[in-house]
Protein backbone atom coordinates (compact mmCIF):
# COMPACT_ATOMS: atom_id res chain seq x y z
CA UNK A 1 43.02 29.05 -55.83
CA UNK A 2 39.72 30.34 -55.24
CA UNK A 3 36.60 27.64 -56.25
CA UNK A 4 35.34 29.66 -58.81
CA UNK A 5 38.68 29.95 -60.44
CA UNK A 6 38.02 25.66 -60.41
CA UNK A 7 34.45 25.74 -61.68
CA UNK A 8 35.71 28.59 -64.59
CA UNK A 9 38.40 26.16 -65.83
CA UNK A 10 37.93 23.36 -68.43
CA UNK A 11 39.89 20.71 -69.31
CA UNK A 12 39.45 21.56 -73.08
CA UNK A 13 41.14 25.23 -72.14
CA UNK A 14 44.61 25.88 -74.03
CA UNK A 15 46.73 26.39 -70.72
CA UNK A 16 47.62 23.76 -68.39
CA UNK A 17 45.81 23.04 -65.21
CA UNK A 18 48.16 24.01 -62.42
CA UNK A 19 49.28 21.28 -60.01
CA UNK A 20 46.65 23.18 -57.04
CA UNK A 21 43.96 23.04 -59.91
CA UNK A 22 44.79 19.38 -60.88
CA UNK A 23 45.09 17.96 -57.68
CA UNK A 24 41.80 19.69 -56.34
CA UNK A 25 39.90 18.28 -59.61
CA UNK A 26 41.17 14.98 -58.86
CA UNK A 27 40.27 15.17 -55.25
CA UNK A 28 36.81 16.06 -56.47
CA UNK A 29 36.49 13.26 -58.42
CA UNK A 30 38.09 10.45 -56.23
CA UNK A 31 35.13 11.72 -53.38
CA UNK A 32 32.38 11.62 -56.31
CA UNK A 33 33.44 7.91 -57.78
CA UNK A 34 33.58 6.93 -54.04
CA UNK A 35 30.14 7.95 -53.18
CA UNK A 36 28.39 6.25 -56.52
CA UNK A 37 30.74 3.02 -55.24
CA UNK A 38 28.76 3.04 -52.03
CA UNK A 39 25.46 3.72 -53.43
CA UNK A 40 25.98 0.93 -55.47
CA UNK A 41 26.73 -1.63 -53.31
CA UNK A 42 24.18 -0.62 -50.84
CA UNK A 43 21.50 -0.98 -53.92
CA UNK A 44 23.13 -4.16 -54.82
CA UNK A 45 23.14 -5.92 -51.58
CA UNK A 46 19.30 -4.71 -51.08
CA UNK A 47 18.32 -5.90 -54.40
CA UNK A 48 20.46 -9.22 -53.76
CA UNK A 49 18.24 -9.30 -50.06
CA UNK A 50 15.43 -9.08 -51.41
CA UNK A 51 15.91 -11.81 -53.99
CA UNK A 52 16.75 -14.18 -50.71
CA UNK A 53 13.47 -13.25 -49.31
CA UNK A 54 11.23 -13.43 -52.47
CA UNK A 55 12.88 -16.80 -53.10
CA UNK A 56 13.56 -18.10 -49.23
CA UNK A 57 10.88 -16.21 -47.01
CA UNK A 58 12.28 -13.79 -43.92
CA UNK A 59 14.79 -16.87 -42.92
CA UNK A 60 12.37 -18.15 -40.33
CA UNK A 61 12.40 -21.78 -39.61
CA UNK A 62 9.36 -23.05 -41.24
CA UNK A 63 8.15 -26.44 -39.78
């Protein structure tokens, strides 16, 4: 199944997706929700670092 068959097809169509179609949508997906997963917990765990530091300093020993 050729991509643009893929990017022709919609989900609202009348005719079933085809197992190839399905599965290759799904893949799609999966690799999408993964990347937004890792671009939020990379802004999360800045934000959350730069809380520490507004709050705490760079975590130098202060005397």
């Amino acid at each position: 199944m050729s991509k643009d068959e893929i990017n022709k097809y919609r989900l609202t169509d009348m005719e079933e997706p085809s197992d190839e179609m399905l599965e290759y949508i799904m893949h799609e997906v999966a690799e999408e929700a993964k990347n937004q997963y890792n671009i939020a917990i990379e802004k999360y765990f800045s934000e959350m670092t730069e809380m520490y530091r507004k709050q705490y300093g760079n975590g130098e020993l202060q005397q």
